[in-house]
PDB file of N, CA and C in Angstrom:
ATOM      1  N   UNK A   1      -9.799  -7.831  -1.749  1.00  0.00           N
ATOM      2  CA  UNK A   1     -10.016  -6.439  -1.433  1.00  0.00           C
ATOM      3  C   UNK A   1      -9.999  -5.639  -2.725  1.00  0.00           C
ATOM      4  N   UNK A   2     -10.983  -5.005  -2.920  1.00  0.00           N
ATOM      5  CA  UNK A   2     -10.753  -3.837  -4.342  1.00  0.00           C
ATOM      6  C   UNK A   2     -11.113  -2.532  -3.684  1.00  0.00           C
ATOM      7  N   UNK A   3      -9.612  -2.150  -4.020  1.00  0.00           N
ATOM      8  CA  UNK A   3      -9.180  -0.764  -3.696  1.00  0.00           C
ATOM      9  C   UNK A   3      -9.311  -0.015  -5.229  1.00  0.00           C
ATOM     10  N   UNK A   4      -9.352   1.377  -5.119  1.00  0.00           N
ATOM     11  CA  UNK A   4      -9.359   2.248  -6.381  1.00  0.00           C
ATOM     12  C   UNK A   4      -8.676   3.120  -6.410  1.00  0.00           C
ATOM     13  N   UNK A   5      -6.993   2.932  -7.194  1.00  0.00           N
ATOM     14  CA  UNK A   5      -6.220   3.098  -7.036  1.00  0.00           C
ATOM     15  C   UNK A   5      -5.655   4.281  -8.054  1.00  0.00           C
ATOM     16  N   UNK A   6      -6.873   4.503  -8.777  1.00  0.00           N
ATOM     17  CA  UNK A   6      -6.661   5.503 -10.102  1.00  0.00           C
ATOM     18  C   UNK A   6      -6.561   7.167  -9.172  1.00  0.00           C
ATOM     19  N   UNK A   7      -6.902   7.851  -8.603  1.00  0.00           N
ATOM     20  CA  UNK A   7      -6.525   8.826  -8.187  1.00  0.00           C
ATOM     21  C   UNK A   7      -5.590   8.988  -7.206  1.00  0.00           C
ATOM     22  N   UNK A   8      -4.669   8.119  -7.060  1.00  0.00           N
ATOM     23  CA  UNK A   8      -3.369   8.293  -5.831  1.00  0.00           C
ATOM     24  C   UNK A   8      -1.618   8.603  -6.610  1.00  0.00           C
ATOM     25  N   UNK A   9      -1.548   9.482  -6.495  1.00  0.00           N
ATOM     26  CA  UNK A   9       0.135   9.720  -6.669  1.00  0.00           C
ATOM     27  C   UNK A   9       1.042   9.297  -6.762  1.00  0.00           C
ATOM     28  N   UNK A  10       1.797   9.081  -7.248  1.00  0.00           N
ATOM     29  CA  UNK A  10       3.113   8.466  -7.274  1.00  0.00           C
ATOM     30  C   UNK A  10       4.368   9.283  -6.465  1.00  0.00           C
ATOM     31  N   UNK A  11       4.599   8.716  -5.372  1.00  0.00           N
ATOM     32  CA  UNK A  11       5.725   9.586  -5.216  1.00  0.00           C
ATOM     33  C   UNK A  11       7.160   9.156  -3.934  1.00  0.00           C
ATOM     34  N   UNK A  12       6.607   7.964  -3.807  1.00  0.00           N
ATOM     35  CA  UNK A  12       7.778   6.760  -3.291  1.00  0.00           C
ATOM     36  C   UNK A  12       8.325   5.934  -3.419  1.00  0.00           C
ATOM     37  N   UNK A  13       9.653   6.013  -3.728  1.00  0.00           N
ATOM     38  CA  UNK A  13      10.472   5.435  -4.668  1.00  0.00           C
ATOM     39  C   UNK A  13      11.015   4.111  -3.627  1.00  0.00           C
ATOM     40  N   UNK A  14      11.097   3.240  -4.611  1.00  0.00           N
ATOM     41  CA  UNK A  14      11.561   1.457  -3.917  1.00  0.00           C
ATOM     42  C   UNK A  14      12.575   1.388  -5.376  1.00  0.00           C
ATOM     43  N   UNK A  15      13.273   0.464  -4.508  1.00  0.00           N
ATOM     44  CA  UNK A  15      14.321  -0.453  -5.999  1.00  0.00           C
ATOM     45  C   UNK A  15      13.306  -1.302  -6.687  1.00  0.00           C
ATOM     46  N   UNK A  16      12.916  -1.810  -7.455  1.00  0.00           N
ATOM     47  CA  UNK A  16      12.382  -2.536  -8.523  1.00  0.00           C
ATOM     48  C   UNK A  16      13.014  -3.661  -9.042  1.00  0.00           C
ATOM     49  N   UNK A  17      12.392  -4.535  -8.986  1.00  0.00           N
ATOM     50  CA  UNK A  17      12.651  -5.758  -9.513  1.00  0.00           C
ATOM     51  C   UNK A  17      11.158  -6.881  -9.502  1.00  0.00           C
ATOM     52  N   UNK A  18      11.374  -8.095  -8.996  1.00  0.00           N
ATOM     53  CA  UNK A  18      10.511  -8.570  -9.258  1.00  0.00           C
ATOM     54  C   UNK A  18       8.889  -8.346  -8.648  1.00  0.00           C
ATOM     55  N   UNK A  19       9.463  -7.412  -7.738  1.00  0.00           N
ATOM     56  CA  UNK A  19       8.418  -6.819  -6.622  1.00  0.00           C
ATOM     57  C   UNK A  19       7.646  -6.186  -7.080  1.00  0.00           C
ATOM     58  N   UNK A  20       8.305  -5.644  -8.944  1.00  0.00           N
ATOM     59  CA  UNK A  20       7.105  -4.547  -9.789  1.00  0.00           C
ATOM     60  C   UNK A  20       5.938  -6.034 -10.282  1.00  0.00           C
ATOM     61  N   UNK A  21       6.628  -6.717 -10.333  1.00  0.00           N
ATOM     62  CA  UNK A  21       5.413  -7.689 -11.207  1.00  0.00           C
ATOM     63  C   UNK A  21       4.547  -8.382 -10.074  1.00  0.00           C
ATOM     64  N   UNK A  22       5.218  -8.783  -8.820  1.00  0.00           N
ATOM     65  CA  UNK A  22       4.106  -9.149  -7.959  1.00  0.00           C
ATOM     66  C   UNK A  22       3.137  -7.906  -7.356  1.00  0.00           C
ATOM     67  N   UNK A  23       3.257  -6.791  -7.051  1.00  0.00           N
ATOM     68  CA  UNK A  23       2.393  -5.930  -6.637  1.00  0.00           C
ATOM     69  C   UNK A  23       1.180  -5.740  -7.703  1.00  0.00           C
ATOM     70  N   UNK A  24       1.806  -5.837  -9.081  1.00  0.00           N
ATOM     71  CA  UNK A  24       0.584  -5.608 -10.276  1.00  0.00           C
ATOM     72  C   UNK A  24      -0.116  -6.724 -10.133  1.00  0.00           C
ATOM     73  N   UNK A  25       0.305  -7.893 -10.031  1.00  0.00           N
ATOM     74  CA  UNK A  25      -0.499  -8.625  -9.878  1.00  0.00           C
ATOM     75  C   UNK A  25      -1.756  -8.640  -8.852  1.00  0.00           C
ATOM     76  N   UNK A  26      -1.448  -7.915  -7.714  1.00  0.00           N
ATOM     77  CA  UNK A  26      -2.054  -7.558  -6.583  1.00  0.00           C
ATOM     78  C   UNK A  26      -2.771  -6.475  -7.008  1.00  0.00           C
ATOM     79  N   UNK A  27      -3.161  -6.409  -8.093  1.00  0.00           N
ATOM     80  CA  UNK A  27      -3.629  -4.965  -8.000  1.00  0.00           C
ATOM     81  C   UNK A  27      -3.031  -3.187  -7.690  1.00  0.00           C
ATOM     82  N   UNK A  28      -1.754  -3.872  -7.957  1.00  0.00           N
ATOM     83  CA  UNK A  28      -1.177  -2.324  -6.973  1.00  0.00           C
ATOM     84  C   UNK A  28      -0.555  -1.858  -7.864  1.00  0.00           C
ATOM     85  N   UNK A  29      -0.556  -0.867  -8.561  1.00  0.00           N
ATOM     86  CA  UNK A  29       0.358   0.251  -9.440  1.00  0.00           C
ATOM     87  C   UNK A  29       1.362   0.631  -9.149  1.00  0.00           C
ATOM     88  N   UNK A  30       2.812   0.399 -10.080  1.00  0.00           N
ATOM     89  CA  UNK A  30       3.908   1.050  -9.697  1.00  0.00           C
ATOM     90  C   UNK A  30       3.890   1.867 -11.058  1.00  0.00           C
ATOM     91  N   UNK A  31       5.210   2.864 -11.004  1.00  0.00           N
ATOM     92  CA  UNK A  31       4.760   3.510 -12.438  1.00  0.00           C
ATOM     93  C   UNK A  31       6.697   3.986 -11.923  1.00  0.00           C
ATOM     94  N   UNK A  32       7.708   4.415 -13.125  1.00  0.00           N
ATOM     95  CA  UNK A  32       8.788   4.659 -13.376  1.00  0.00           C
ATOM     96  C   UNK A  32       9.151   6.337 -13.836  1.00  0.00           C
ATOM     97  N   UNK A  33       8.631   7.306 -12.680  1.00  0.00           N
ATOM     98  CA  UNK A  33       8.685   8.195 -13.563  1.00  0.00           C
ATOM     99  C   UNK A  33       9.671   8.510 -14.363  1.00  0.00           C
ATOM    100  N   UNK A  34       9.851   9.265 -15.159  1.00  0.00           N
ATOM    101  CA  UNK A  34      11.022   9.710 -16.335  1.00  0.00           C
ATOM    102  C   UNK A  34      11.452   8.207 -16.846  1.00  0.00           C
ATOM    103  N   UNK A  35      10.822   7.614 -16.920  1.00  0.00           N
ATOM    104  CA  UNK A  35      11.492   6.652 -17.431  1.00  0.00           C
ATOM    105  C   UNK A  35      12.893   6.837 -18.489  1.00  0.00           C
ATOM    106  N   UNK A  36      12.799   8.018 -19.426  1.00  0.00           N
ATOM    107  CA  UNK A  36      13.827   8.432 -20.261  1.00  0.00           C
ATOM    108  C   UNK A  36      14.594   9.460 -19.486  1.00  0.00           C
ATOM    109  N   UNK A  37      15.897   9.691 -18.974  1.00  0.00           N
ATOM    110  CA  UNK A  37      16.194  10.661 -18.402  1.00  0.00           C
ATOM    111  C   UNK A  37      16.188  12.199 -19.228  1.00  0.00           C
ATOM    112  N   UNK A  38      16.080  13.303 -18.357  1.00  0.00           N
ATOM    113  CA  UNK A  38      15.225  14.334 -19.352  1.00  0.00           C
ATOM    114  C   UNK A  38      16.458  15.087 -20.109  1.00  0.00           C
ATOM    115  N   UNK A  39      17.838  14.673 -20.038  1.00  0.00           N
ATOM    116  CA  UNK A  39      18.740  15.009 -20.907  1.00  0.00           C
ATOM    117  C   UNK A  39      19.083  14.171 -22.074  1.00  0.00           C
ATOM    118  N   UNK A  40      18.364  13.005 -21.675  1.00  0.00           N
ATOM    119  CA  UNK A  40      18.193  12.420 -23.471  1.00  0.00           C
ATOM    120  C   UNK A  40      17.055  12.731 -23.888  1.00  0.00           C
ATOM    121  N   UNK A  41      15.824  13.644 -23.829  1.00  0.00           N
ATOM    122  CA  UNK A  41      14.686  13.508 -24.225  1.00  0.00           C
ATOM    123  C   UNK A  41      15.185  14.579 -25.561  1.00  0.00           C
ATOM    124  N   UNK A  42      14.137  14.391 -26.129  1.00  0.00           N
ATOM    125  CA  UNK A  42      14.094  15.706 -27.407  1.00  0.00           C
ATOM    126  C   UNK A  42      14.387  16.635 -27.075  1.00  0.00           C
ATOM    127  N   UNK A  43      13.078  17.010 -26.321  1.00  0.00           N
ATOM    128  CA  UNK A  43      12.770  18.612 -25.942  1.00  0.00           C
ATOM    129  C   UNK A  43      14.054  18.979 -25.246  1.00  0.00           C
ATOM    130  N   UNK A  44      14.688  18.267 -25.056  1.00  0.00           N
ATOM    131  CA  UNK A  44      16.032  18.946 -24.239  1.00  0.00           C
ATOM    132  C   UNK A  44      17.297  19.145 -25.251  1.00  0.00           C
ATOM    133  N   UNK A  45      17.155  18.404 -26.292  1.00  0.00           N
ATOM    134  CA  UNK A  45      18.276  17.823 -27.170  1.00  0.00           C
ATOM    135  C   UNK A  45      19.348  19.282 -27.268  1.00  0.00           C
ATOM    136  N   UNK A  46      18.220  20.267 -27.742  1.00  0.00           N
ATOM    137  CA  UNK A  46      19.224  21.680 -27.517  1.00  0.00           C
ATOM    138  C   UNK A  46      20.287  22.039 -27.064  1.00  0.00           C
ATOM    139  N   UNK A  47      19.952  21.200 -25.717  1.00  0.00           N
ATOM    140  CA  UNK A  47      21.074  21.720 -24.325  1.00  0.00           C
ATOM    141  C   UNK A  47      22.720  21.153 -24.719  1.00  0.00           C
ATOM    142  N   UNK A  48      22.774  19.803 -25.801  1.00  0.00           N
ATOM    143  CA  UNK A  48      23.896  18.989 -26.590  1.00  0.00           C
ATOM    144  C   UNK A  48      24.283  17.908 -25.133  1.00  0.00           C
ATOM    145  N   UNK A  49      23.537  17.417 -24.494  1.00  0.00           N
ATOM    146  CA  UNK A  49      24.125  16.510 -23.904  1.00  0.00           C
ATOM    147  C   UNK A  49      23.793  15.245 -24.445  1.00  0.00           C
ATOM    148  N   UNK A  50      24.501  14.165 -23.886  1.00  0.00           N
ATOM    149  CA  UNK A  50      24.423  12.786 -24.667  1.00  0.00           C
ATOM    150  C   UNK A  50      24.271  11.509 -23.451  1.00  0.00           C
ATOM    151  N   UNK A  51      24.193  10.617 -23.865  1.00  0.00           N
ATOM    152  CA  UNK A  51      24.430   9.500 -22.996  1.00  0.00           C
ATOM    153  C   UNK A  51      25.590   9.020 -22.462  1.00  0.00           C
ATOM    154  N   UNK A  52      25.295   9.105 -21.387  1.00  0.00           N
ATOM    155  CA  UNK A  52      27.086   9.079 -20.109  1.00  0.00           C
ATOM    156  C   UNK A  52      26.989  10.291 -19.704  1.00  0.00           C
ATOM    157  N   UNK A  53      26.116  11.705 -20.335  1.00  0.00           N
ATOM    158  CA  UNK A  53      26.310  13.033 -19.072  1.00  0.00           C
ATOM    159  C   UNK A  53      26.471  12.520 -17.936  1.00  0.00           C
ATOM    160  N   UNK A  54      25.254  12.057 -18.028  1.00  0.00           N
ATOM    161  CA  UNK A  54      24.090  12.159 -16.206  1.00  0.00           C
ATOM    162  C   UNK A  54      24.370  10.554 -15.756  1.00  0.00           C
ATOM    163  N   UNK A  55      25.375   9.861 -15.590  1.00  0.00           N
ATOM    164  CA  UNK A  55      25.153   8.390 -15.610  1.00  0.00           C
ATOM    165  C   UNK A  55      24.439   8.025 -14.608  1.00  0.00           C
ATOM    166  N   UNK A  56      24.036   8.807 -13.622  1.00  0.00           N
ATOM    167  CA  UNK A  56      23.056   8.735 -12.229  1.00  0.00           C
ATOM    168  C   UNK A  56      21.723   8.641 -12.635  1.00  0.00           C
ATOM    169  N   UNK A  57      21.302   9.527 -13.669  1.00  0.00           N
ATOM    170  CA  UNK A  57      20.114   9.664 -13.791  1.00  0.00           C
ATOM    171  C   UNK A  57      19.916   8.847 -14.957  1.00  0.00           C
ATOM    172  N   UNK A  58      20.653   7.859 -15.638  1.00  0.00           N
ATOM    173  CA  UNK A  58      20.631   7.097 -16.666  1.00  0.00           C
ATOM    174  C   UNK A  58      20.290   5.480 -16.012  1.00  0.00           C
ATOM    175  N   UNK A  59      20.867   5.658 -14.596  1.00  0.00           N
ATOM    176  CA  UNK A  59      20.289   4.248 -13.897  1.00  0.00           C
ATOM    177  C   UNK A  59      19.631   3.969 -12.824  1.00  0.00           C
ATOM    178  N   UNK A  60      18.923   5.347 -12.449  1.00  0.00           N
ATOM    179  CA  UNK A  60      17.661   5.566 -11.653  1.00  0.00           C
ATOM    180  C   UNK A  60      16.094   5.068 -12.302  1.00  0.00           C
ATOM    181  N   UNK A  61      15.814   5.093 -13.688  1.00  0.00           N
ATOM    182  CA  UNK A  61      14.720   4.321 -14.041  1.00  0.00           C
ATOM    183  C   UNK A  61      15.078   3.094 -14.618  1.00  0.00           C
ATOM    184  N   UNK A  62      15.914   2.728 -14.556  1.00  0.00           N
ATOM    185  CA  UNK A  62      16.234   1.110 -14.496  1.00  0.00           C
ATOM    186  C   UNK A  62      16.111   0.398 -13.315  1.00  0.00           C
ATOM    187  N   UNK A  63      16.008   1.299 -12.318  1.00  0.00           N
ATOM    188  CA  UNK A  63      16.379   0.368 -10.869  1.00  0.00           C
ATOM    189  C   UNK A  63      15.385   0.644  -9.659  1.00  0.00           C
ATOM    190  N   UNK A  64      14.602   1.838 -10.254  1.00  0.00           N
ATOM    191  CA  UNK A  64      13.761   2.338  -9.095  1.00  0.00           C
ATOM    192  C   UNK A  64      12.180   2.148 -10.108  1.00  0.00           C
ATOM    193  N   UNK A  65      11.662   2.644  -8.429  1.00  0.00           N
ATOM    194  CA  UNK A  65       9.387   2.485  -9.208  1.00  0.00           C
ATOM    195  C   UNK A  65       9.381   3.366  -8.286  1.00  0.00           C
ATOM    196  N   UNK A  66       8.168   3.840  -7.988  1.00  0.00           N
ATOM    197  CA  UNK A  66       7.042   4.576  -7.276  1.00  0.00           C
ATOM    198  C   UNK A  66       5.901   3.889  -6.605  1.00  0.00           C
ATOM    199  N   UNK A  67       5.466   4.143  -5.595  1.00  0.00           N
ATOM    200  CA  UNK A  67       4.115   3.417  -5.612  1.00  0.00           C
ATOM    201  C   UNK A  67       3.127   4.476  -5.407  1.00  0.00           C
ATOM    202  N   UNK A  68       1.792   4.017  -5.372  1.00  0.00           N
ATOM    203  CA  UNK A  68       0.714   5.042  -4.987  1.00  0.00           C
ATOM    204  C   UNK A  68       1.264   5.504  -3.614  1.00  0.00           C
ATOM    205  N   UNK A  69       1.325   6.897  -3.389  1.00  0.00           N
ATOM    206  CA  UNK A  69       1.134   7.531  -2.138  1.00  0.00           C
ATOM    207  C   UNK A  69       1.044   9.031  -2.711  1.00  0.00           C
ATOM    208  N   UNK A  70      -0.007   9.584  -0.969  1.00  0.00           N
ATOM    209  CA  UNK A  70      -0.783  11.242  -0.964  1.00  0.00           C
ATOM    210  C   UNK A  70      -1.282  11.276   0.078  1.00  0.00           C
ATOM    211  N   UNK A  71      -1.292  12.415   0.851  1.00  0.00           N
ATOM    212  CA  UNK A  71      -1.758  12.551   1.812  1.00  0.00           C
ATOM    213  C   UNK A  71      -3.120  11.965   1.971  1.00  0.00           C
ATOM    214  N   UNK A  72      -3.829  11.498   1.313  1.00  0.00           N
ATOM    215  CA  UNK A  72      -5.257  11.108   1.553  1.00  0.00           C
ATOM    216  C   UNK A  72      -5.552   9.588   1.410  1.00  0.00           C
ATOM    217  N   UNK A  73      -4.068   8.776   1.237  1.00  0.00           N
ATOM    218  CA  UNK A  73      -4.629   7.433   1.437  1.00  0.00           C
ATOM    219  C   UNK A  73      -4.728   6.683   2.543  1.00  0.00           C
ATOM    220  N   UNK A  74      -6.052   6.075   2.706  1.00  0.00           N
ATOM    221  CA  UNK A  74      -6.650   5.479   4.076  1.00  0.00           C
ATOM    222  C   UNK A  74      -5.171   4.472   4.554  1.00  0.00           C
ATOM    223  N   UNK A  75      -5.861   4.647   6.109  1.00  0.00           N
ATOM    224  CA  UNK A  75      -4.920   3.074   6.517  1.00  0.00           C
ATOM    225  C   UNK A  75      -4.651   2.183   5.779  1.00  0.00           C
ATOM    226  N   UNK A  76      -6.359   1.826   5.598  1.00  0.00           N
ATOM    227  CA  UNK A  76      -6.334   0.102   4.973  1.00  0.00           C
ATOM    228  C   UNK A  76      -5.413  -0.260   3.634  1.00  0.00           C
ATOM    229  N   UNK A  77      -5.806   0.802   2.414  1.00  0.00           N
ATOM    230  CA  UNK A  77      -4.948   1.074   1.521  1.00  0.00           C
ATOM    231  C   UNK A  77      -3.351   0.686   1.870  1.00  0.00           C
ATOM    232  N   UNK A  78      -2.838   1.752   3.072  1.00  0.00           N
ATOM    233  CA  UNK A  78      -1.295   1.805   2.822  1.00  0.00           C
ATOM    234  C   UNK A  78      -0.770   0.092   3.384  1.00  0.00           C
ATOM    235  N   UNK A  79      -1.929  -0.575   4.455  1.00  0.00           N
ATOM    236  CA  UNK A  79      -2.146  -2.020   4.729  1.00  0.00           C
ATOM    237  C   UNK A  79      -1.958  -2.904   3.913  1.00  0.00           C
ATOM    238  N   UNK A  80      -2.740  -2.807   3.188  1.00  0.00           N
ATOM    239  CA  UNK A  80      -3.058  -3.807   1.897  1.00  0.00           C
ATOM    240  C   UNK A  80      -1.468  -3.202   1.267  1.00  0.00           C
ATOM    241  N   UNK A  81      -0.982  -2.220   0.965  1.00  0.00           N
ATOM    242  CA  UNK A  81       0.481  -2.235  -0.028  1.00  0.00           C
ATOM    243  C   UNK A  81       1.046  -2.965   1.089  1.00  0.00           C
ATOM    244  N   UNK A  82       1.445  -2.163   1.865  1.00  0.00           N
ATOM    245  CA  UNK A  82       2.947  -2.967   3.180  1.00  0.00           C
ATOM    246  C   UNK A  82       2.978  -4.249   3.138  1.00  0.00           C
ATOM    247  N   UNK A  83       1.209  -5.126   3.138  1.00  0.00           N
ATOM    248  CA  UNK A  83       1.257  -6.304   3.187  1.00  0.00           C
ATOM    249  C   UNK A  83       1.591  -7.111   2.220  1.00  0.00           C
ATOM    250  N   UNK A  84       1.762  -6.637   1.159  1.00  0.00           N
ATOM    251  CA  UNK A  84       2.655  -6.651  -0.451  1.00  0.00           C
ATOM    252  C   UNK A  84       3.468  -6.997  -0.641  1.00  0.00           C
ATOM    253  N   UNK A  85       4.032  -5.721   0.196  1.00  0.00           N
ATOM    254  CA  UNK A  85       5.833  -5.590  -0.103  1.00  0.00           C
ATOM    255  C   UNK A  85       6.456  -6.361   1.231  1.00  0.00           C
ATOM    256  N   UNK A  86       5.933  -6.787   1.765  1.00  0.00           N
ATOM    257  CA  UNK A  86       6.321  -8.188   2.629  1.00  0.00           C
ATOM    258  C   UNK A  86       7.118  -9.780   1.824  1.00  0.00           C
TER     259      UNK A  86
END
């Protein structure tokens, strides 16, 4: 099945593990947003926080993904993922 997966959203979060490398293989995009939490980023550095503030948000992109989802993806699409993550 080739689906086209470049205009769909990210915005449902799963735990991550080996399930990120079999879905890519499938063709299916996961993506980590913030991967850096945004109180260690630069642009924030100002604010003086450090690593261990936020320890929540320090092990949320270690442990979580996203997959494609938006209001506009077909059945078959959300089919073909579910049948994935099986």
């Amino acid at each position: 099945m080739k689906i086209n997966f470049a205009n769909l959203q990210y915005q449902y979060n799963l735990y991550k593990n080996e399930l990120q490398v079999t879905l890519k293989e499938q063709g299916i995009p996961t993506v980590v947003h913030y991967p850096m939490p945004l109180h260690l980023q630069e642009s924030f550095s100002y604010m003086g926080y450090n690593k261990g503030d936020f320890p929540i948000s320090e092990i949320v992109p270690k442990e979580m993904m996203s997959l494609p989802m938006n209001p506009y993806v077909i059945n078959e699409v959300i089919e073909y993922i579910v049948e994935n993550l099986k």
